[in-house]
PDB file of N, CA and C in Angstrom:
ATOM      1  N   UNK A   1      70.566 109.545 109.882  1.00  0.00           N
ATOM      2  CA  UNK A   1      71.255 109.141 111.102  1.00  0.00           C
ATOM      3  C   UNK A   1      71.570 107.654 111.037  1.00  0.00           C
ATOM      4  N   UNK A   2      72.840 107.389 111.677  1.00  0.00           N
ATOM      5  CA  UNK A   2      73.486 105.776 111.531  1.00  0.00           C
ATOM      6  C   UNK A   2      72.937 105.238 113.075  1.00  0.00           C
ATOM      7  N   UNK A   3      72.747 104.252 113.236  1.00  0.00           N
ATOM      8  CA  UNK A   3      72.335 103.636 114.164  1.00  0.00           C
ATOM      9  C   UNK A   3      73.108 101.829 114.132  1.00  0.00           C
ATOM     10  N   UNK A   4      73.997 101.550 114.849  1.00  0.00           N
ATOM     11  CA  UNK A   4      74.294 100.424 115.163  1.00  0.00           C
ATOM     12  C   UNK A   4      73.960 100.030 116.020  1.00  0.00           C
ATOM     13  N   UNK A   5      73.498  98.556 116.224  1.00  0.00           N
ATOM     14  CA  UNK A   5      73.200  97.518 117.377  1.00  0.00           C
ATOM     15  C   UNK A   5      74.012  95.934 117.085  1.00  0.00           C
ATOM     16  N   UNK A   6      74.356  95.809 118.590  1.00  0.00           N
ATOM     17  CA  UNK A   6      75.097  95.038 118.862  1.00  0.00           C
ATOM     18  C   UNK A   6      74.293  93.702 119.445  1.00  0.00           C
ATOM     19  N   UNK A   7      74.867  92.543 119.183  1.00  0.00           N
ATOM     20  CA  UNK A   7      74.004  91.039 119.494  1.00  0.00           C
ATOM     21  C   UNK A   7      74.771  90.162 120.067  1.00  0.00           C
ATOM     22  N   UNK A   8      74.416  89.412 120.606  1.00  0.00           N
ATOM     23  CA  UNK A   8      74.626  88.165 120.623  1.00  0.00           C
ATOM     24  C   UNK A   8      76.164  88.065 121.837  1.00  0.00           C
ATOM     25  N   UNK A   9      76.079  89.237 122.976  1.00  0.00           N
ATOM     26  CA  UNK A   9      76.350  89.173 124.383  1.00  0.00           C
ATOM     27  C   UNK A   9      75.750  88.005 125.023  1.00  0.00           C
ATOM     28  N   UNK A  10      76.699  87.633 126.486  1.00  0.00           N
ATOM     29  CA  UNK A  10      75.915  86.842 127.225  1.00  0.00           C
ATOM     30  C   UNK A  10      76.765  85.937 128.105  1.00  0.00           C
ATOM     31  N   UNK A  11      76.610  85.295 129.083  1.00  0.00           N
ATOM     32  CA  UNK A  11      77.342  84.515 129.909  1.00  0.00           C
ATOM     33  C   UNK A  11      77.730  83.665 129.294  1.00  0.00           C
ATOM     34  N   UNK A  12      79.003  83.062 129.299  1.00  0.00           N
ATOM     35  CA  UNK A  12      79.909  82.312 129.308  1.00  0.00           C
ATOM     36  C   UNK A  12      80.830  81.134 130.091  1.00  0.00           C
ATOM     37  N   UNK A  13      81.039  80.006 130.491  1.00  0.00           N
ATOM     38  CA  UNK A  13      82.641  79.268 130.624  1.00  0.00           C
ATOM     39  C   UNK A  13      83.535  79.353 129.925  1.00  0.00           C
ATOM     40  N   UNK A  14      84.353  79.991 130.911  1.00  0.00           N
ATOM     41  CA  UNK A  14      85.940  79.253 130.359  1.00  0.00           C
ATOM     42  C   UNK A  14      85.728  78.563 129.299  1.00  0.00           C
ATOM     43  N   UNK A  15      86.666  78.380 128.321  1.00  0.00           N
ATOM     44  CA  UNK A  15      86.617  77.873 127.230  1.00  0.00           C
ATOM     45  C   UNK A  15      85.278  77.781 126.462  1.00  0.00           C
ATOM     46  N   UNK A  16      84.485  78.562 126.574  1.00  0.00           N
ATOM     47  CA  UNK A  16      83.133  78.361 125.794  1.00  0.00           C
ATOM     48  C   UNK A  16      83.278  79.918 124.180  1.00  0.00           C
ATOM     49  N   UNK A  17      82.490  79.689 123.794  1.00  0.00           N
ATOM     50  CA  UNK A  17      82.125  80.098 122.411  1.00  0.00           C
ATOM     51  C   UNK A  17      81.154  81.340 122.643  1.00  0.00           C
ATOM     52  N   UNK A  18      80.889  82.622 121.917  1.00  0.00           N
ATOM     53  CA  UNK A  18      80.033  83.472 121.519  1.00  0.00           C
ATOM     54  C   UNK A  18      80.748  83.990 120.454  1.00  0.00           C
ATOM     55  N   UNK A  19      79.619  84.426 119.597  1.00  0.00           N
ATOM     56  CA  UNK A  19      79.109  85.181 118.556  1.00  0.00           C
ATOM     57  C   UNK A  19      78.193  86.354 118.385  1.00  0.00           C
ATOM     58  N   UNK A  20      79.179  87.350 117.927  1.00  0.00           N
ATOM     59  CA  UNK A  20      78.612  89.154 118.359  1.00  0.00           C
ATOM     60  C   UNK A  20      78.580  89.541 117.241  1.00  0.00           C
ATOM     61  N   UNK A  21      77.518  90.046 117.108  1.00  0.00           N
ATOM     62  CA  UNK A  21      77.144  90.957 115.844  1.00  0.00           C
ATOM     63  C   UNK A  21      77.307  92.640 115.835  1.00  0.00           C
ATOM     64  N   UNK A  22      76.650  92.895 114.634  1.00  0.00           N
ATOM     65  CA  UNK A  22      76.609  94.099 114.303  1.00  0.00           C
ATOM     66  C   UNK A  22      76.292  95.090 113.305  1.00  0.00           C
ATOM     67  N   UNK A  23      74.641  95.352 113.724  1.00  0.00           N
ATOM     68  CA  UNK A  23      74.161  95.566 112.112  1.00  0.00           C
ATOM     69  C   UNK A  23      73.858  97.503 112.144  1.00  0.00           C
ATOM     70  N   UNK A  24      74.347  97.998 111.059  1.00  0.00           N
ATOM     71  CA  UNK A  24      74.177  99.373 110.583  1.00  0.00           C
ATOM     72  C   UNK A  24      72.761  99.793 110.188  1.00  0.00           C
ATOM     73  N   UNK A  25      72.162 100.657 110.406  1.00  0.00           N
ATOM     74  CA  UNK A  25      70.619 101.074 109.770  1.00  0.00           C
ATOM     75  C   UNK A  25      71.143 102.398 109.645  1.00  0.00           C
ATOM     76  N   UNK A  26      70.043 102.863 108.741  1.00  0.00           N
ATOM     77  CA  UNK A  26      69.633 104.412 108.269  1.00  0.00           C
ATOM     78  C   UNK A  26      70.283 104.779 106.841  1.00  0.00           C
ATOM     79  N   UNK A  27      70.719 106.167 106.635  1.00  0.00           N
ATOM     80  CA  UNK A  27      71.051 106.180 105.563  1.00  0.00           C
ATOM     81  C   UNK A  27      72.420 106.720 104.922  1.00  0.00           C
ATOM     82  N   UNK A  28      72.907 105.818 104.139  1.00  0.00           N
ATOM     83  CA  UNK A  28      74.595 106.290 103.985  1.00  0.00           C
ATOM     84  C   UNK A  28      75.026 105.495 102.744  1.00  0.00           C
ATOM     85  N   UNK A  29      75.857 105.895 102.292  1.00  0.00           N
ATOM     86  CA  UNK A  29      76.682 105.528 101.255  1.00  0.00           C
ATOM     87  C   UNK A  29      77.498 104.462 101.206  1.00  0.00           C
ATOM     88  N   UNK A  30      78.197 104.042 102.260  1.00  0.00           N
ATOM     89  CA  UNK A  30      79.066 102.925 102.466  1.00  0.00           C
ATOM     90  C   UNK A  30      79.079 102.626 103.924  1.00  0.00           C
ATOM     91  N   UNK A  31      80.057 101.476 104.384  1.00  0.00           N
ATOM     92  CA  UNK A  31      80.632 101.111 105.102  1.00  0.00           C
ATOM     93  C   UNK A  31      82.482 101.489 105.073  1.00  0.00           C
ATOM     94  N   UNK A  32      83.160 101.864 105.422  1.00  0.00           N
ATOM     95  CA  UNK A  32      84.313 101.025 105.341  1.00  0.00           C
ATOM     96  C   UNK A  32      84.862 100.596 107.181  1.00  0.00           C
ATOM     97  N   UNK A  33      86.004 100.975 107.243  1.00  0.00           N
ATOM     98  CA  UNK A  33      86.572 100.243 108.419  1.00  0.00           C
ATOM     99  C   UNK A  33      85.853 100.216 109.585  1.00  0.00           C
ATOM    100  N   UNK A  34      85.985  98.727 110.400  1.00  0.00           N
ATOM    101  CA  UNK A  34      84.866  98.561 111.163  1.00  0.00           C
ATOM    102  C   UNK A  34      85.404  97.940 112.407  1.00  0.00           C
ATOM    103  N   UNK A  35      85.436  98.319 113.467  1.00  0.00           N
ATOM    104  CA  UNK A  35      86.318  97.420 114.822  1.00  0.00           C
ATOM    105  C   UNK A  35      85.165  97.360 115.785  1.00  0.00           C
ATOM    106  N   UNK A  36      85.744  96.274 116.617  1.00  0.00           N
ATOM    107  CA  UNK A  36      85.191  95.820 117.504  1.00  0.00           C
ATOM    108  C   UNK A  36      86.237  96.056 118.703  1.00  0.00           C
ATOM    109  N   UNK A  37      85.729  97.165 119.668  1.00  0.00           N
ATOM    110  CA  UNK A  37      86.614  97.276 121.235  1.00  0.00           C
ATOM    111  C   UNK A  37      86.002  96.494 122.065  1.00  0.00           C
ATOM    112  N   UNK A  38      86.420  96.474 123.445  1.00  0.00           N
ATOM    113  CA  UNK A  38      85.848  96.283 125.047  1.00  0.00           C
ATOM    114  C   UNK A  38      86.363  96.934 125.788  1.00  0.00           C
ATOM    115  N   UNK A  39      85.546  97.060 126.967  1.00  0.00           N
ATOM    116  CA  UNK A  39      86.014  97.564 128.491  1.00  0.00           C
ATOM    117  C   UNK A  39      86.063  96.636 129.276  1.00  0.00           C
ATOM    118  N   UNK A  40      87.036  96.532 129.992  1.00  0.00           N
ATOM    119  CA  UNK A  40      86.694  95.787 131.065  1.00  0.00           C
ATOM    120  C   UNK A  40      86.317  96.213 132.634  1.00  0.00           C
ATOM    121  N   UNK A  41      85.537  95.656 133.459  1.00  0.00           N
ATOM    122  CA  UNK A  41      85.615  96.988 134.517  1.00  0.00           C
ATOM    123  C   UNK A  41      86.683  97.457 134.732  1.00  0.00           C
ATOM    124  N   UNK A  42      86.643  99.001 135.318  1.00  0.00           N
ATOM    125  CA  UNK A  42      87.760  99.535 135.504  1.00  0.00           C
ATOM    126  C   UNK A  42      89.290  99.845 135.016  1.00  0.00           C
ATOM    127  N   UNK A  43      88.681  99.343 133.790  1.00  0.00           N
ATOM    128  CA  UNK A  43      89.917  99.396 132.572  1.00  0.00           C
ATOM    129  C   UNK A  43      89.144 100.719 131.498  1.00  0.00           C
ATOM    130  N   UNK A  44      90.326 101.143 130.975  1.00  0.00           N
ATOM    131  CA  UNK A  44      90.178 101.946 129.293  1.00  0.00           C
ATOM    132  C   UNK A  44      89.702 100.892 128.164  1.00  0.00           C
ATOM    133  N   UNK A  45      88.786 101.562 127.438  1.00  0.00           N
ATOM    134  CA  UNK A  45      88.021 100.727 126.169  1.00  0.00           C
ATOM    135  C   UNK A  45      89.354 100.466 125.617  1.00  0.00           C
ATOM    136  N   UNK A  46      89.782  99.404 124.986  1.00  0.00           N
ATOM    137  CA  UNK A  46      90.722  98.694 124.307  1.00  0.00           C
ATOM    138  C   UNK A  46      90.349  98.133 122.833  1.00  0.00           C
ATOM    139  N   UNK A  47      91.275  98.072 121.691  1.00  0.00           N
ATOM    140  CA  UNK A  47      90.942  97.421 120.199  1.00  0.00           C
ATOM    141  C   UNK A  47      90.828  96.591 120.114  1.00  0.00           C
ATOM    142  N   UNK A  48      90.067  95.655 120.131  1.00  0.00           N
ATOM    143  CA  UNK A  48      90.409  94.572 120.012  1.00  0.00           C
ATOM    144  C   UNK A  48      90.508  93.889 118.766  1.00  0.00           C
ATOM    145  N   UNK A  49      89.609  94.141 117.726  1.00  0.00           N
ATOM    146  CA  UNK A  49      89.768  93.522 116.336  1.00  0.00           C
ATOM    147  C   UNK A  49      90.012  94.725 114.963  1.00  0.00           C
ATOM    148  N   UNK A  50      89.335  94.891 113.822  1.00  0.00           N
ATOM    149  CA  UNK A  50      88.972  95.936 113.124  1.00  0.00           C
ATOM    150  C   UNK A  50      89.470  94.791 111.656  1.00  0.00           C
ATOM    151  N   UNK A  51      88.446  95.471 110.838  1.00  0.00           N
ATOM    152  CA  UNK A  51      88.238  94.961 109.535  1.00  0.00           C
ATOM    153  C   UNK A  51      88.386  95.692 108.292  1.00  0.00           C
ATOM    154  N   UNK A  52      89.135  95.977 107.271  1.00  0.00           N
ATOM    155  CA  UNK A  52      88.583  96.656 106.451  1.00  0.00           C
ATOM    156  C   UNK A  52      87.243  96.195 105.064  1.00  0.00           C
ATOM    157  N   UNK A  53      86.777  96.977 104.422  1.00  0.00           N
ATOM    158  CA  UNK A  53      85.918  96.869 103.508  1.00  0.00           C
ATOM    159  C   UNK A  53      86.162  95.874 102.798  1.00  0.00           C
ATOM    160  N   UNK A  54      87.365  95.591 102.334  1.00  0.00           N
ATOM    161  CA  UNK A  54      88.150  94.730 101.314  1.00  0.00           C
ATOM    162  C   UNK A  54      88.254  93.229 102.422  1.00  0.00           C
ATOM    163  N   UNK A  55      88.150  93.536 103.510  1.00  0.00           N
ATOM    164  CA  UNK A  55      88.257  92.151 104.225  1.00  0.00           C
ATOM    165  C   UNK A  55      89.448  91.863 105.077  1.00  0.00           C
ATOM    166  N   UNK A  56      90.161  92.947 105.008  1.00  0.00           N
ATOM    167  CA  UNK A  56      91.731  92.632 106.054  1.00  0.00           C
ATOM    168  C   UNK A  56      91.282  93.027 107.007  1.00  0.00           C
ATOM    169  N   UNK A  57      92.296  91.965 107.765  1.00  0.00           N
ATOM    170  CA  UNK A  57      91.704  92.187 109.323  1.00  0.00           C
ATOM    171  C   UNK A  57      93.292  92.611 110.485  1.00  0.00           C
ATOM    172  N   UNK A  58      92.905  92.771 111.408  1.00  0.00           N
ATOM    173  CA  UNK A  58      93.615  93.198 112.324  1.00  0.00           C
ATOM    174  C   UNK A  58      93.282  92.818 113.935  1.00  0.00           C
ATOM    175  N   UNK A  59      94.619  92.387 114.740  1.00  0.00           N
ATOM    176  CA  UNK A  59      93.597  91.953 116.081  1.00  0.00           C
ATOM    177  C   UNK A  59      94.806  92.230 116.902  1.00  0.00           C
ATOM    178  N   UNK A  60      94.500  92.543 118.616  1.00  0.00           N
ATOM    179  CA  UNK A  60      95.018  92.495 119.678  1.00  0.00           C
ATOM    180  C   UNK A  60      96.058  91.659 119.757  1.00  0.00           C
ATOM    181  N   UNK A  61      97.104  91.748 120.441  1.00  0.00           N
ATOM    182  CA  UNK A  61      97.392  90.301 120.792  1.00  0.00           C
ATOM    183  C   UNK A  61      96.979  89.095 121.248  1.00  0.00           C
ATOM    184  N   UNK A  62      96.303  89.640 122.235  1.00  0.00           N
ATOM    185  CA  UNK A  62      95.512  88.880 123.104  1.00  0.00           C
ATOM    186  C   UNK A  62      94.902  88.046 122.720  1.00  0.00           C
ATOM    187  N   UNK A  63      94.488  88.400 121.571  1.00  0.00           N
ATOM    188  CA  UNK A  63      92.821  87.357 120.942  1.00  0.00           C
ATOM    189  C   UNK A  63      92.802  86.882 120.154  1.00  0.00           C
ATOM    190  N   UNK A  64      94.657  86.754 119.551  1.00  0.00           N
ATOM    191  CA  UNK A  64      94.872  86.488 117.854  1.00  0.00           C
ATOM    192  C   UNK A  64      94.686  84.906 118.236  1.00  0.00           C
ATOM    193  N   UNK A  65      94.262  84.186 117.148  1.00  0.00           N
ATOM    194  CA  UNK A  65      94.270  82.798 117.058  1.00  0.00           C
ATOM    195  C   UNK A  65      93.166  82.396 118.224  1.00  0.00           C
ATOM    196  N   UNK A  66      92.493  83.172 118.834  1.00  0.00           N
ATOM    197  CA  UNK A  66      91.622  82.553 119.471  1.00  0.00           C
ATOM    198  C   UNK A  66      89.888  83.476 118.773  1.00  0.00           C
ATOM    199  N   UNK A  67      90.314  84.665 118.512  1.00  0.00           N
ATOM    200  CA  UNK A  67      88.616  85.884 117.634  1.00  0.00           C
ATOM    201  C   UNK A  67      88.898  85.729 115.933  1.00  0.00           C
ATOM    202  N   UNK A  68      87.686  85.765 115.781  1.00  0.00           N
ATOM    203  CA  UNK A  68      87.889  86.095 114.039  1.00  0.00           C
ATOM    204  C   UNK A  68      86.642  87.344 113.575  1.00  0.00           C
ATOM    205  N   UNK A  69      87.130  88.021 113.155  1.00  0.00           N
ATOM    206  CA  UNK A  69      86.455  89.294 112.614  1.00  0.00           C
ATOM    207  C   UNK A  69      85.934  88.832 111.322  1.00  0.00           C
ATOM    208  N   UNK A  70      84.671  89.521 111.065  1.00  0.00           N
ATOM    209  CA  UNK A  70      84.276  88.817 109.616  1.00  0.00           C
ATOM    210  C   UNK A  70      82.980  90.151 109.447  1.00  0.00           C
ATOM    211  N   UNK A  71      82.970  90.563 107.802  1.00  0.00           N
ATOM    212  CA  UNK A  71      81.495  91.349 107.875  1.00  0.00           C
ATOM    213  C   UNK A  71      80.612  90.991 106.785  1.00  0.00           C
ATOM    214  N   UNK A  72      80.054  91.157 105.841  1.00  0.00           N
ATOM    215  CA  UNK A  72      78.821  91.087 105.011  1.00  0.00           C
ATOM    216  C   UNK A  72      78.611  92.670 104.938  1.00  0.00           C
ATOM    217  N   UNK A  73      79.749  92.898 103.586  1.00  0.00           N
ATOM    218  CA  UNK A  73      78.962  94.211 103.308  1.00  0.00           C
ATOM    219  C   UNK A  73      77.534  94.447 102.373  1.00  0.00           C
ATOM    220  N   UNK A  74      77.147  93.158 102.379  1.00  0.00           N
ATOM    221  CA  UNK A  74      75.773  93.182 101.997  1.00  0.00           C
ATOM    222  C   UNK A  74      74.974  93.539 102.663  1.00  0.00           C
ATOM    223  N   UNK A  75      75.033  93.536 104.081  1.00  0.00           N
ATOM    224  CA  UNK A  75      73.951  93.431 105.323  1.00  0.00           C
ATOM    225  C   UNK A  75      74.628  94.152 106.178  1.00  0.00           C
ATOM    226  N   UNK A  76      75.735  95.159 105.755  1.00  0.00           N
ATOM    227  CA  UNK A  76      75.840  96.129 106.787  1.00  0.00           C
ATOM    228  C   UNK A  76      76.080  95.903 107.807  1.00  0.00           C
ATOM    229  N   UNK A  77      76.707  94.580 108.564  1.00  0.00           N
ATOM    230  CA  UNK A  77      76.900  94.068 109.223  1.00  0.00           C
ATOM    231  C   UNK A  77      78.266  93.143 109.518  1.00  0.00           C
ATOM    232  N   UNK A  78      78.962  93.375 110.919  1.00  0.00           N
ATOM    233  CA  UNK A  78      79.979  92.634 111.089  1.00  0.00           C
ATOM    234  C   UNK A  78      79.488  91.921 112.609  1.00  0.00           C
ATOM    235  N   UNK A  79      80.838  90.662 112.280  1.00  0.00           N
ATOM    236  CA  UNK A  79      80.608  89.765 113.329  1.00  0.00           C
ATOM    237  C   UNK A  79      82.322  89.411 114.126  1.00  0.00           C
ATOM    238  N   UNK A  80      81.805  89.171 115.130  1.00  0.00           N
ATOM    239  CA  UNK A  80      83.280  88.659 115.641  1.00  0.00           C
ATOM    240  C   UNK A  80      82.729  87.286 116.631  1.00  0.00           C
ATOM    241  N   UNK A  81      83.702  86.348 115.734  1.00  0.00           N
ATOM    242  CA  UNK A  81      83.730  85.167 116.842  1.00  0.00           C
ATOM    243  C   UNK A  81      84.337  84.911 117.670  1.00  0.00           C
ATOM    244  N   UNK A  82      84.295  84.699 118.953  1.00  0.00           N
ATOM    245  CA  UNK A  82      84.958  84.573 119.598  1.00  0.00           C
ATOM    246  C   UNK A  82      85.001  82.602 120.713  1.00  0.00           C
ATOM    247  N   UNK A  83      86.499  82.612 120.518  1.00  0.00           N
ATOM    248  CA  UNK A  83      86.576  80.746 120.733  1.00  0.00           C
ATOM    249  C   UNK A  83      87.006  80.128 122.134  1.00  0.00           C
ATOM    250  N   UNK A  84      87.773  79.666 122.686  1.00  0.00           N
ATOM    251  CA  UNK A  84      88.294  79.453 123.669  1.00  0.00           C
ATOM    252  C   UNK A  84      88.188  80.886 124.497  1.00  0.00           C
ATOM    253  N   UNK A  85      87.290  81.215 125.389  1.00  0.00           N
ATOM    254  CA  UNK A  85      87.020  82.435 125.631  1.00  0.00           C
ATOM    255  C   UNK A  85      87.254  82.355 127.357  1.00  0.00           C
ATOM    256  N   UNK A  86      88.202  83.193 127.923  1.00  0.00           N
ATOM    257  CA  UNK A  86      88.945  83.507 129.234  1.00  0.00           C
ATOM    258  C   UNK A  86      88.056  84.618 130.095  1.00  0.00           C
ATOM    259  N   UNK A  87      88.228  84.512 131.331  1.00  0.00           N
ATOM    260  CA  UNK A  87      88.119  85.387 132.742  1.00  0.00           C
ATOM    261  C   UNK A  87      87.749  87.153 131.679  1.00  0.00           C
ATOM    262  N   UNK A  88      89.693  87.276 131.596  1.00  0.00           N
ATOM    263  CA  UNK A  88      89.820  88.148 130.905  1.00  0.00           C
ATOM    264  C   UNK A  88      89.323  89.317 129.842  1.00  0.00           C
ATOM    265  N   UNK A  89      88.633  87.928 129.030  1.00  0.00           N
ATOM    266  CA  UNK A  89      87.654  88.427 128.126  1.00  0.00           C
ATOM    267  C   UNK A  89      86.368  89.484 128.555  1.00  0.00           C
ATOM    268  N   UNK A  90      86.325  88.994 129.613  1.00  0.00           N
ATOM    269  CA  UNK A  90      84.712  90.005 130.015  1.00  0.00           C
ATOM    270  C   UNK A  90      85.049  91.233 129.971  1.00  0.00           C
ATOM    271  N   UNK A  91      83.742  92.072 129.744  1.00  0.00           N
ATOM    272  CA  UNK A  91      83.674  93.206 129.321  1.00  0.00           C
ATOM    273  C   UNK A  91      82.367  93.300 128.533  1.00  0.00           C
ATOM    274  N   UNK A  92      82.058  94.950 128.118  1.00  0.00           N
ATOM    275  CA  UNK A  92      80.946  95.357 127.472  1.00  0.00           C
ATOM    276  C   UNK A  92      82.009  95.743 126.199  1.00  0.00           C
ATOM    277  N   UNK A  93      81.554  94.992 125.295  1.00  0.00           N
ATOM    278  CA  UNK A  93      82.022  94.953 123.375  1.00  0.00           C
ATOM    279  C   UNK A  93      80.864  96.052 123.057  1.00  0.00           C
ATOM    280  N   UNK A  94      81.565  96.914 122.078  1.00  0.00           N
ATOM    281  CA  UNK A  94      81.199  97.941 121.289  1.00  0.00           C
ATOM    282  C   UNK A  94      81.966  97.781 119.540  1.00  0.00           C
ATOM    283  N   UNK A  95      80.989  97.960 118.845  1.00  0.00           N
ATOM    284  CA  UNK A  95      81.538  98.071 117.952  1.00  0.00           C
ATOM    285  C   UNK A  95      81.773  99.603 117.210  1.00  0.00           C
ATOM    286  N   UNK A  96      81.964 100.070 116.424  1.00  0.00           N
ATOM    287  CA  UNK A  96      82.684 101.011 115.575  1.00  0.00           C
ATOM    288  C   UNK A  96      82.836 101.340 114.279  1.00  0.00           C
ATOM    289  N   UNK A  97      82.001 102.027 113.536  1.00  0.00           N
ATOM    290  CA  UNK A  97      81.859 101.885 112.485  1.00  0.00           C
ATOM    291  C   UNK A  97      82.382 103.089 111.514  1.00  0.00           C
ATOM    292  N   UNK A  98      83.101 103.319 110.463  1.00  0.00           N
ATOM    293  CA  UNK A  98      83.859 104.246 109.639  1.00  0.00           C
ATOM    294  C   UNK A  98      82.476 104.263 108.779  1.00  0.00           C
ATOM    295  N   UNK A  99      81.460 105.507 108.680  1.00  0.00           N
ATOM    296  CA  UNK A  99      80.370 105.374 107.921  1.00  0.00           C
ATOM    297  C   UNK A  99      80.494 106.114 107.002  1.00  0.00           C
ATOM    298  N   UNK A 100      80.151 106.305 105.436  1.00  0.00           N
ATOM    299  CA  UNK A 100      80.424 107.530 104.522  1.00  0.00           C
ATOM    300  C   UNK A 100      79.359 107.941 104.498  1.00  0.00           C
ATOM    301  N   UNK A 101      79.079 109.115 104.811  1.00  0.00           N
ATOM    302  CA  UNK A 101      77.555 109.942 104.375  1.00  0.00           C
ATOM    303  C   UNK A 101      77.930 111.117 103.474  1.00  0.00           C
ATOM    304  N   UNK A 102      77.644 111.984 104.021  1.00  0.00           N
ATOM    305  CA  UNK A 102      78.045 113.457 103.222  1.00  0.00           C
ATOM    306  C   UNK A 102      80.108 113.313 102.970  1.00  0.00           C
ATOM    307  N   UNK A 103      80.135 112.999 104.519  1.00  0.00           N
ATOM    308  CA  UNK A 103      81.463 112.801 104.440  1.00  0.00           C
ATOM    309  C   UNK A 103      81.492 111.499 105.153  1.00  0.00           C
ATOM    310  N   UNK A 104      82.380 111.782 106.249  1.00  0.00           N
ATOM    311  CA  UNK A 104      82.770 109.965 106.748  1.00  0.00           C
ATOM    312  C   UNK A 104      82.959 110.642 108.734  1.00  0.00           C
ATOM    313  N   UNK A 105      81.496 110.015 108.838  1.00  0.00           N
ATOM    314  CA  UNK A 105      81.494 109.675 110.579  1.00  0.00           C
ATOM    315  C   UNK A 105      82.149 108.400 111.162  1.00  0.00           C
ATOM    316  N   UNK A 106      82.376 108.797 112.526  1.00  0.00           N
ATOM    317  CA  UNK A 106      82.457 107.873 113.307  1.00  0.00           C
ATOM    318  C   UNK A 106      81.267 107.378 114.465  1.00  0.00           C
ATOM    319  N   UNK A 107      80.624 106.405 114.098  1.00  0.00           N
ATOM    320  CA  UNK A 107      79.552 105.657 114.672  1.00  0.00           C
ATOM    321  C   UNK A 107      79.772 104.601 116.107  1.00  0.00           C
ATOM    322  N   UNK A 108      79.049 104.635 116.752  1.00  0.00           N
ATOM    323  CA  UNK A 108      79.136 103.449 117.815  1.00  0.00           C
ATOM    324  C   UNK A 108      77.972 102.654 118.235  1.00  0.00           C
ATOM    325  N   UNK A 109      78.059 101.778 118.569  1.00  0.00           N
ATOM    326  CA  UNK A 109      76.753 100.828 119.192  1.00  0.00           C
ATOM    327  C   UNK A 109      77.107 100.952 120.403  1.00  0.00           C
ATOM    328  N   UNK A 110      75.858 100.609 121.359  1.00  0.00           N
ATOM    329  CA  UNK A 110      75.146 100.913 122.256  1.00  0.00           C
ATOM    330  C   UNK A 110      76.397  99.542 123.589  1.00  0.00           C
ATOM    331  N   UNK A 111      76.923  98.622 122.899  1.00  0.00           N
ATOM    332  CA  UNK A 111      77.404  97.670 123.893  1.00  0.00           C
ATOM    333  C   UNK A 111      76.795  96.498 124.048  1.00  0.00           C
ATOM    334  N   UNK A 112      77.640  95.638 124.329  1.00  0.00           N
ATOM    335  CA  UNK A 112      76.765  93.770 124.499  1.00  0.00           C
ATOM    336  C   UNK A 112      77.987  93.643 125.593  1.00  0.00           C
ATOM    337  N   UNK A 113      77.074  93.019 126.812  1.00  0.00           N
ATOM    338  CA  UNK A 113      77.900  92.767 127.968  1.00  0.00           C
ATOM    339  C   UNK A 113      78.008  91.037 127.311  1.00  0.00           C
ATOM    340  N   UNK A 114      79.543  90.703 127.882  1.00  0.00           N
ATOM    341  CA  UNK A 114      80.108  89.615 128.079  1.00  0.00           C
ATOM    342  C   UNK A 114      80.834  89.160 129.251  1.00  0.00           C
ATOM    343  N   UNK A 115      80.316  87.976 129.760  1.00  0.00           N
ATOM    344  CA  UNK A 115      80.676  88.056 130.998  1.00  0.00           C
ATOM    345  C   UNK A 115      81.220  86.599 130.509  1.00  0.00           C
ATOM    346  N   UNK A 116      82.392  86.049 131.034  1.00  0.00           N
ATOM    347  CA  UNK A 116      83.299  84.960 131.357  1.00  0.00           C
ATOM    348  C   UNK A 116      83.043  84.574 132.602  1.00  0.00           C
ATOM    349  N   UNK A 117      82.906  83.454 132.918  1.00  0.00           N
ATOM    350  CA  UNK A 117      82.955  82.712 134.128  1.00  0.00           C
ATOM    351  C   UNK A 117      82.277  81.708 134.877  1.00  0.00           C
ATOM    352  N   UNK A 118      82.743  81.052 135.390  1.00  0.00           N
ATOM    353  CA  UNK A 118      82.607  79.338 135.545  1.00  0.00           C
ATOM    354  C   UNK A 118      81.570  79.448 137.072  1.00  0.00           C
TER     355      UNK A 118
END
């Protein structure tokens, strides 16, 4: 069984900085493609980033030039930074993981609330 957990949620200002993790346990063969969504209240979970194995990345509009997706397929683990960080932004981040076992699941973590605001 895959088990992801998510880190490094938490209150925020306007224009302030966090850093969210995301580490894989149990047992499997690989990693490959790996995204990071949110909800916001009362909104549909939305894409916001996604990575592949090889390292290409992909992002929202919203968040381009302000998030950077990054993983360590050493440690089974991805991160998204996030920079100049808005109202907007809040939400509970989930990440998403393309896992290969027998075949190839789709995994989720549990959520890291982010809250924006001054």
């Amino acid at each position: 069984q895959v088990q992801l957990v998510e880190s490094g949620g938490g209150l925020v200002q306007p224009g302030g900085s966090l850093r969210l993790s995301c580490a894989a346990s149990g047992t499997f063969s690989r990693i490959d493609q790996m995204y990071w969504y949110r909800q916001a209240p009362g909104k549909q979970r939305e894409l916001v980033a996604g990575i592949t194995r090889g390292g290409s990345t992909n992002y929202v509009d919203s968040v381009k030039g302000r998030f950077t997706i990054s993983r360590d397929n050493a440690k089974n683990t991805e991160y998204l930074q996030m920079n100049s960080l808005k109202s907007e932004d809040t939400g509970v981040y989930y990440c998403n993981a393309y896992v290969v076992t027998g075949g190839v699941e789709s995994d989720w973590g549990q959520g890291t609330q982010v809250t924006v605001s001054s």
